[in-house]
C-alpha atoms as a PDB file:
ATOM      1  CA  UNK A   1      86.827 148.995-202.544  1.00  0.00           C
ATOM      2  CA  UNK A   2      85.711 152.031-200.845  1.00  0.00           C
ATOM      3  CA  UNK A   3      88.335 154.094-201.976  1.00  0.00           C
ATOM      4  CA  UNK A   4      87.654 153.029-205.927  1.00  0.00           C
ATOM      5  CA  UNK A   5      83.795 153.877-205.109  1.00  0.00           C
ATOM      6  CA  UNK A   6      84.447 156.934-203.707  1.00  0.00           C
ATOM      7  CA  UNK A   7      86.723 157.437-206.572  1.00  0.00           C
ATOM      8  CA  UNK A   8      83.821 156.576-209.387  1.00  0.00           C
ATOM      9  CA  UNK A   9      81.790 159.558-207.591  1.00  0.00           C
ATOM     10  CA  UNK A  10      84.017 162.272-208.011  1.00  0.00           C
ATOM     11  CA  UNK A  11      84.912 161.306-211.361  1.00  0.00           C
ATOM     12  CA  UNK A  12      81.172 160.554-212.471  1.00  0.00           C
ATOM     13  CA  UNK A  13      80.367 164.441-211.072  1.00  0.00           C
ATOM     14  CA  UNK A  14      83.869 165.913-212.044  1.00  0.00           C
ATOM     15  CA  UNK A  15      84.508 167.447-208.524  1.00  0.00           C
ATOM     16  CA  UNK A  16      87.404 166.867-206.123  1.00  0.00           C
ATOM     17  CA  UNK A  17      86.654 165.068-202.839  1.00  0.00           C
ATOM     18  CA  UNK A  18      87.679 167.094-200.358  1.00  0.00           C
ATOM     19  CA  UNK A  19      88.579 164.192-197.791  1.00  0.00           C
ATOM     20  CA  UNK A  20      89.514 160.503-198.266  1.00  0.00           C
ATOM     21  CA  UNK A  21      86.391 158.785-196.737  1.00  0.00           C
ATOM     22  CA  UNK A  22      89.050 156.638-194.920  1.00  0.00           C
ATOM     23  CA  UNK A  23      90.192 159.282-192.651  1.00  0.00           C
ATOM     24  CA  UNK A  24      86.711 159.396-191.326  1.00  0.00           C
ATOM     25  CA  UNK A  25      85.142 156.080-191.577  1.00  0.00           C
ATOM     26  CA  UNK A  26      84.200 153.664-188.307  1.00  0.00           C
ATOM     27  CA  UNK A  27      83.286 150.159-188.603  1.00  0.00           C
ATOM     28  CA  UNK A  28      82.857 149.638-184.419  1.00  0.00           C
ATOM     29  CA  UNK A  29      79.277 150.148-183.315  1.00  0.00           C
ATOM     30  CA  UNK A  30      79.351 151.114-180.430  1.00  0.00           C
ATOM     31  CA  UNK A  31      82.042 153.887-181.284  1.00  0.00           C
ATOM     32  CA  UNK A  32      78.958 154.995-183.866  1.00  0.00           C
ATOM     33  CA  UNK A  33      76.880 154.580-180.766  1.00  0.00           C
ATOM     34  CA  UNK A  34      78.717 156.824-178.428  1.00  0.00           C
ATOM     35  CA  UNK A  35      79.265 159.721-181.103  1.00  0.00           C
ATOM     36  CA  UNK A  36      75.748 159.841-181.781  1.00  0.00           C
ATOM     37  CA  UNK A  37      74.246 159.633-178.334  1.00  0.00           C
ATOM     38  CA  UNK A  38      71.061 158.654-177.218  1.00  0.00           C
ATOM     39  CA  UNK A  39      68.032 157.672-179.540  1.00  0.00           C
ATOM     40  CA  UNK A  40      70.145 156.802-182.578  1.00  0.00           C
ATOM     41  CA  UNK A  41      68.447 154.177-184.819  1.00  0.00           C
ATOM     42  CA  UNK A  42      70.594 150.461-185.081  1.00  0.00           C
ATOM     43  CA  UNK A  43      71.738 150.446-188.987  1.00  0.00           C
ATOM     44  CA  UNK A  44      74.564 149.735-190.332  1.00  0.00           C
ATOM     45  CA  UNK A  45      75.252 152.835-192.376  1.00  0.00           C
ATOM     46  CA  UNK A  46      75.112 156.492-191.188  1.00  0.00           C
ATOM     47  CA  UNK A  47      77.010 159.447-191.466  1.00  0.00           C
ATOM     48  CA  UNK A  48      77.561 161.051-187.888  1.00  0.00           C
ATOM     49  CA  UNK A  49      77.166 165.213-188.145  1.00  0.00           C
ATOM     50  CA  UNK A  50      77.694 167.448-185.959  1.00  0.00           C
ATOM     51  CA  UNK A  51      78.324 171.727-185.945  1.00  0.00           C
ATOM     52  CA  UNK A  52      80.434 173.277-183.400  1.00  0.00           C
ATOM     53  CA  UNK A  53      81.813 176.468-183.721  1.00  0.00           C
ATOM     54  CA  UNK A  54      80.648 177.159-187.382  1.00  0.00           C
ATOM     55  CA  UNK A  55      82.742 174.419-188.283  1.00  0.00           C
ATOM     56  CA  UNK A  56      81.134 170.727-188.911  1.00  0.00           C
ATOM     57  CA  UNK A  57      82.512 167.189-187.793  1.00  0.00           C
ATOM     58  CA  UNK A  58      81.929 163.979-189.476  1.00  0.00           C
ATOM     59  CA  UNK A  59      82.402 160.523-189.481  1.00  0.00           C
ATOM     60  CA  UNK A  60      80.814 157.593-192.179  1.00  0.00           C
ATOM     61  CA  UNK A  61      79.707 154.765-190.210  1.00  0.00           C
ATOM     62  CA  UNK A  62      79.876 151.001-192.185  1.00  0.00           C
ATOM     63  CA  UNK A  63      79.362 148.621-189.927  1.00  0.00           C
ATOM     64  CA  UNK A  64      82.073 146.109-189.836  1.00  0.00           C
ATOM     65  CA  UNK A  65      79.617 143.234-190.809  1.00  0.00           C
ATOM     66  CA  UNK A  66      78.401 144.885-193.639  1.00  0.00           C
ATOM     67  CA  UNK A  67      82.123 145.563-195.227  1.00  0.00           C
ATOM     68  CA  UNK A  68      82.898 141.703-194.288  1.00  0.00           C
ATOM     69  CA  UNK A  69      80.317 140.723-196.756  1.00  0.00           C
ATOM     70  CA  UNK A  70      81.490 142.745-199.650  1.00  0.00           C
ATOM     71  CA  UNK A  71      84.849 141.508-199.174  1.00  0.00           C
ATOM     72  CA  UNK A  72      83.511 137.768-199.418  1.00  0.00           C
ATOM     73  CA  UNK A  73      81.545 138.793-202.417  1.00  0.00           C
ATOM     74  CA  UNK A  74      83.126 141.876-203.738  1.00  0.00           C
ATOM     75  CA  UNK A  75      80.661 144.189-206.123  1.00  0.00           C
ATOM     76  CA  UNK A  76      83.302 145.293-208.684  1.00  0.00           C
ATOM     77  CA  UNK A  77      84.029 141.887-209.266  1.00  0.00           C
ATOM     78  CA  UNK A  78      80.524 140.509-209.544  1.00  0.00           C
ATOM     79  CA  UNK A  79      77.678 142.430-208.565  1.00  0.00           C
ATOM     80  CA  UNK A  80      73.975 140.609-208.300  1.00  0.00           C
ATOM     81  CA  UNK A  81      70.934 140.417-206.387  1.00  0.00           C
ATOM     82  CA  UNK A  82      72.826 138.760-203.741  1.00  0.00           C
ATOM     83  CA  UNK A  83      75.095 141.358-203.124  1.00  0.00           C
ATOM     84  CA  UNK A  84      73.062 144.725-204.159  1.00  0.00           C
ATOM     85  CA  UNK A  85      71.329 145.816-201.422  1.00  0.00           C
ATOM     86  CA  UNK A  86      74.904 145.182-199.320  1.00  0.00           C
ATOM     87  CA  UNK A  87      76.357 147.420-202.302  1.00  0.00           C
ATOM     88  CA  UNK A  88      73.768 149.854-202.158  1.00  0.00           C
ATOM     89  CA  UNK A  89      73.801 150.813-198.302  1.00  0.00           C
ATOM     90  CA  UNK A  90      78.138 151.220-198.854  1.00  0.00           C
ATOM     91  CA  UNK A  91      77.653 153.401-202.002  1.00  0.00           C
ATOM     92  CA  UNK A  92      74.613 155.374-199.976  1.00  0.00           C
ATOM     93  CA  UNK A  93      77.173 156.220-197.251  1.00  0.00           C
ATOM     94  CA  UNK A  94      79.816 157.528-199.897  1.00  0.00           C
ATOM     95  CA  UNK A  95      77.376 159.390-201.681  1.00  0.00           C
ATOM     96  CA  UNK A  96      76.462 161.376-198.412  1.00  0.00           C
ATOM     97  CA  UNK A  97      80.044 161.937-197.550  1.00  0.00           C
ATOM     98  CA  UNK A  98      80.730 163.264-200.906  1.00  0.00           C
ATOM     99  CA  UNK A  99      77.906 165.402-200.810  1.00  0.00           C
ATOM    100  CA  UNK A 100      78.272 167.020-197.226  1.00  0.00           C
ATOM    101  CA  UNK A 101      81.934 167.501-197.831  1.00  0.00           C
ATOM    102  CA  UNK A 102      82.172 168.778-201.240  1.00  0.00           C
ATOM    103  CA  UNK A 103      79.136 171.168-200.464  1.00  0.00           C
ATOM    104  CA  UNK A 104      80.617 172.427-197.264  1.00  0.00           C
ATOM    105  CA  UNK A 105      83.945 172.848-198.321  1.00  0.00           C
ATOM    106  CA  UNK A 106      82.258 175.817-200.426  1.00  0.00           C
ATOM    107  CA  UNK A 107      80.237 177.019-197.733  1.00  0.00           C
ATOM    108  CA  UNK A 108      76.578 175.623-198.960  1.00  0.00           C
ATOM    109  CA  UNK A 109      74.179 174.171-197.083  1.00  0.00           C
ATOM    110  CA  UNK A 110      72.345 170.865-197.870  1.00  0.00           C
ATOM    111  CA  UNK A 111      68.955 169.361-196.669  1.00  0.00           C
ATOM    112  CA  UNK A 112      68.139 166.187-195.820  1.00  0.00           C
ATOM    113  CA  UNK A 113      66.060 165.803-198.368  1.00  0.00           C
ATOM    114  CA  UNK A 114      68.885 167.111-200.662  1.00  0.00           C
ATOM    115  CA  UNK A 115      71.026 164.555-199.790  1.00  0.00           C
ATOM    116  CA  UNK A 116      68.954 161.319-199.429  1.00  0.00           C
ATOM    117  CA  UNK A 117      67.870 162.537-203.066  1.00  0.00           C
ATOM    118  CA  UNK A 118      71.191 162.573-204.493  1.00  0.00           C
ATOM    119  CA  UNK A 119      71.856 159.282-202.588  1.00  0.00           C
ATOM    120  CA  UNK A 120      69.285 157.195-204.471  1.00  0.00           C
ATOM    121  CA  UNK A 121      70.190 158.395-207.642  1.00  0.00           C
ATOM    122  CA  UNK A 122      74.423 157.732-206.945  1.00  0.00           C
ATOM    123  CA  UNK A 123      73.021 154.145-206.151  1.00  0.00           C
ATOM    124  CA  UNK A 124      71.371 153.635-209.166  1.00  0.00           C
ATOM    125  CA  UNK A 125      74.073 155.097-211.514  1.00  0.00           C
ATOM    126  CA  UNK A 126      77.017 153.072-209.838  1.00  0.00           C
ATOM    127  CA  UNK A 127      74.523 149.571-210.127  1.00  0.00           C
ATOM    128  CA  UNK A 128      73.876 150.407-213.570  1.00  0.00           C
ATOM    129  CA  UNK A 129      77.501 151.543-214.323  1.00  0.00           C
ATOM    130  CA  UNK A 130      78.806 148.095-212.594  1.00  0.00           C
ATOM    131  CA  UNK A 131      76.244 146.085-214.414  1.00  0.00           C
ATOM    132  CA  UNK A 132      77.590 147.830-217.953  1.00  0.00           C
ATOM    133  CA  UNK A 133      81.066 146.712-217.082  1.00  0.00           C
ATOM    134  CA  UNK A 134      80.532 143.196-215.872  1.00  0.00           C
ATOM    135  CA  UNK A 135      78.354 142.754-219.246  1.00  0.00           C
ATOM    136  CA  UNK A 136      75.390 142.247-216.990  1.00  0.00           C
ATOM    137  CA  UNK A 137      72.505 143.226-219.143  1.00  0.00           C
ATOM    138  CA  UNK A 138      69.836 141.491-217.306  1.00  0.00           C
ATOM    139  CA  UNK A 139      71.168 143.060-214.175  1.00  0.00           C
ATOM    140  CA  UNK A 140      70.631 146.643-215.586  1.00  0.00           C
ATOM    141  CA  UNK A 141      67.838 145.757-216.904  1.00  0.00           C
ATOM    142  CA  UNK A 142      66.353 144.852-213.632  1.00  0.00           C
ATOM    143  CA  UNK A 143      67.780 148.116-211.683  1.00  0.00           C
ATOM    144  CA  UNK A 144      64.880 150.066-212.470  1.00  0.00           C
ATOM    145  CA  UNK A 145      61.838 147.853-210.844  1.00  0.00           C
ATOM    146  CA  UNK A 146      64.504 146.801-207.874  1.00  0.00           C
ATOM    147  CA  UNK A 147      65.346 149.946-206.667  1.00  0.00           C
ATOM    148  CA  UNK A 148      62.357 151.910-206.838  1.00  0.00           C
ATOM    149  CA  UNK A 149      59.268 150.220-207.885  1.00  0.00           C
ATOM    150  CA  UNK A 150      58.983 148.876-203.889  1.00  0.00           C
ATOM    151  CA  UNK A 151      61.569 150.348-201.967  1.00  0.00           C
ATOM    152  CA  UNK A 152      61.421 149.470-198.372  1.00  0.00           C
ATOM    153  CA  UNK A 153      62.498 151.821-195.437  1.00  0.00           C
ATOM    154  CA  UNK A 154      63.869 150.461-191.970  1.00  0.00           C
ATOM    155  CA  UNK A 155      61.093 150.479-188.978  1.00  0.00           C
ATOM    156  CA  UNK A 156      61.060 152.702-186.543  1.00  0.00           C
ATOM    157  CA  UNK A 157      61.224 155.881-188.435  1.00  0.00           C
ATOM    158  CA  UNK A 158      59.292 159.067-187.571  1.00  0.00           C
ATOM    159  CA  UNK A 159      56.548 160.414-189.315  1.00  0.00           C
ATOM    160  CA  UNK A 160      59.076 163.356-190.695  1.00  0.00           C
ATOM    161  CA  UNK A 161      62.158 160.717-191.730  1.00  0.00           C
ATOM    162  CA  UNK A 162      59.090 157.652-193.157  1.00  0.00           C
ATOM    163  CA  UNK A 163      58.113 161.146-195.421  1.00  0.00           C
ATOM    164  CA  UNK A 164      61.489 162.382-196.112  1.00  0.00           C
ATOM    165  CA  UNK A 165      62.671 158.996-197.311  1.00  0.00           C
ATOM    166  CA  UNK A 166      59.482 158.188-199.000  1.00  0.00           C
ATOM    167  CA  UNK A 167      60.354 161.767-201.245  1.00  0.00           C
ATOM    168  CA  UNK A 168      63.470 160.506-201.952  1.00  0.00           C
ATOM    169  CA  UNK A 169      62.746 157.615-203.507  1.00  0.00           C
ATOM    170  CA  UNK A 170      60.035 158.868-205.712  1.00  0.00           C
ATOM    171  CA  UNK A 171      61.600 161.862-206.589  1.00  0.00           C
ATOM    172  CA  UNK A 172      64.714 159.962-207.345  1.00  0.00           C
ATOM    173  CA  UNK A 173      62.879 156.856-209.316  1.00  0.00           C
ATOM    174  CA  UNK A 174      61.357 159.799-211.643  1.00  0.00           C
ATOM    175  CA  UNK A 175      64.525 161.316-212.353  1.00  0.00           C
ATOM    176  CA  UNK A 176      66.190 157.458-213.175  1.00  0.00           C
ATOM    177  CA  UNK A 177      63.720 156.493-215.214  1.00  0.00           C
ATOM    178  CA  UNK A 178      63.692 159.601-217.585  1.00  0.00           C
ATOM    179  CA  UNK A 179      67.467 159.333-217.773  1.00  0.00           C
ATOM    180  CA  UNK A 180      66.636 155.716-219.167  1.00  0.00           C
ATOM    181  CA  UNK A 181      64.553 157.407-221.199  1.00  0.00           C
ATOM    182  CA  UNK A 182      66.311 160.106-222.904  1.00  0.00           C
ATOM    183  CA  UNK A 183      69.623 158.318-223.130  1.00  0.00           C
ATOM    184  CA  UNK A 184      71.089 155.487-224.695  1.00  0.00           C
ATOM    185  CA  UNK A 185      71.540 152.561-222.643  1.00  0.00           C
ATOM    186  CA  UNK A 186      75.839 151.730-221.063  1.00  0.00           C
ATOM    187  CA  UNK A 187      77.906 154.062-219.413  1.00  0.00           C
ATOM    188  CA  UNK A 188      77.480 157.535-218.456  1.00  0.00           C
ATOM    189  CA  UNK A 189      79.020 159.976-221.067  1.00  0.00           C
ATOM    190  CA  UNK A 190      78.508 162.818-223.528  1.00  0.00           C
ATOM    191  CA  UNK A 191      74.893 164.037-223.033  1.00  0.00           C
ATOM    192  CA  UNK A 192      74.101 162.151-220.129  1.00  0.00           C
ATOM    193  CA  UNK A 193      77.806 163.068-218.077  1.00  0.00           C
ATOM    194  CA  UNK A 194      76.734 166.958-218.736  1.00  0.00           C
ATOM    195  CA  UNK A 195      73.542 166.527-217.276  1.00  0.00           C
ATOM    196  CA  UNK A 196      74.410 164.453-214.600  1.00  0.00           C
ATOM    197  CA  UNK A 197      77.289 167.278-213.371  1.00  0.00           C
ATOM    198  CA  UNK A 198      74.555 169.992-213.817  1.00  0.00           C
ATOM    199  CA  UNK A 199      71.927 168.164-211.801  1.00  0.00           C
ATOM    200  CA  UNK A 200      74.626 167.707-209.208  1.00  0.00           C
ATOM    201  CA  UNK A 201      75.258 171.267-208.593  1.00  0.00           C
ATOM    202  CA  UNK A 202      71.786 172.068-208.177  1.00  0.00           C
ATOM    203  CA  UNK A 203      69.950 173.451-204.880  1.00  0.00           C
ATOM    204  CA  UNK A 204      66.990 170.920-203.485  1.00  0.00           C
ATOM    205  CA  UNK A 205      64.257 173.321-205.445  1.00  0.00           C
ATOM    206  CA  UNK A 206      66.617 173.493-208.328  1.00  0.00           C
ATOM    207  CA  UNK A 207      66.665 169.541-208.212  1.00  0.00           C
ATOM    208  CA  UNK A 208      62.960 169.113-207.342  1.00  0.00           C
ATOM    209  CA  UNK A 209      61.991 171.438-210.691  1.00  0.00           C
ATOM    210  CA  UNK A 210      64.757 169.566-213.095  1.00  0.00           C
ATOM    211  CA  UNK A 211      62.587 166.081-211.892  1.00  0.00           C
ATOM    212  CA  UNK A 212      59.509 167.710-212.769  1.00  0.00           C
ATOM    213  CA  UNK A 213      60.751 169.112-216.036  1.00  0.00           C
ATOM    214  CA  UNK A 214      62.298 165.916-217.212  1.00  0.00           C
ATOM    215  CA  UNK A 215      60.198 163.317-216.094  1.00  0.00           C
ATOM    216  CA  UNK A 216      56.480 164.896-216.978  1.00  0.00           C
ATOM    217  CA  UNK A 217      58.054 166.581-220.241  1.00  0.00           C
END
């Protein structure tokens, strides 16, 4: 499953992933717990980052749990409400490992905000693209209002990460709902593939300004 996610990223963006998620991935807390040190928040998704020596090391935290529940009810079999938000923390964690690696392997830098941005919006587009395949229309239909209309963020945040998060999500329900908007309804292609790759590639102003433009056009 996680390799056929990881899979529907790169192919949805058209880049190469420069690592098989596998290679990094831990599903034992308290391995995630001693990598990450003191003051780490208990979730069951994270990607672990550190930079040593101009050179940065990584690991994608699922939590074993979490994975044992998709397997019971797997999401590219049947995905629904009673398997989304399971879906959506597994497909968050991809989408930030895709990100960090594909950007570092050329040398760019990424924000947080960048990549909790690009994280809602990966989450959307593989719901909606799963929901289009399982001939799920009142599933898609639903993504929208589910996702973003009240998202809710774990406790215990700071001030900075309750903000950060908060951005996200608007920024990224914005963006979402114009692409419903200005493109026909099923699975990502002509029009909507081209912008989708360009969008990608963008900076976080470059992102930030596309939002505006598109959404308050």
């Amino acid at each position: 499953m996680l390799c056929a996610l990881q899979d529907f990223l790169t192919r949805l963006y058209g880049i190469d992933a420069p690592a098989n998620v596998l290679d990094y991935l831990i599903t034992d807390e308290r391995q995630a717990r001693a990598l990450e040190g003191e003051g780490g928040r208990a979730t069951e998704e994270k990607l672990l980052l550190t930079e040593q020596d101009d050179e940065l090391h990584l690991s994608l935290y699922l939590d074993a749990a979490l994975l044992e529940r998709l397997s019971e009810r797997d999401p590219l079999e049947e995905l629904g409400v009673a398997n989304l938000e399971d879906f959506c923390k597994v497909l968050e964690g991809l989408s930030h490992f895709n990100y960090m690696t594909w950007n570092a392997s050329a040398d760019r830098r990424v924000t947080l905000l960048e990549l909790e941005l690009q994280a809602e919006i990966d989450k959307y587009l593989g719901a909606r693209t799963l929901a289009t395949q399982q001939q799920r229309p009142e599933l898609a239909a639903a993504l929208l209002p589910l996702m973003f209309e009240s998202p809710q963020f774990q406790p215990g945040l700071s001030a900075e990460e309750q903000e950060r998060y908060e951005s996200a999500a608007r920024f990224a329900g914005w963006y979402c709902r114009s692409l419903e908007a200005r493109f026909a309804a099923g699975l990502p292609g002509g029009d909507m593939l081209r912008e989708l790759r360009t969008f990608y590639r963008l900076p976080q102003p470059g992102k930030l300004s596309h939002i505006h433009t598109t959404a308050f056009a």
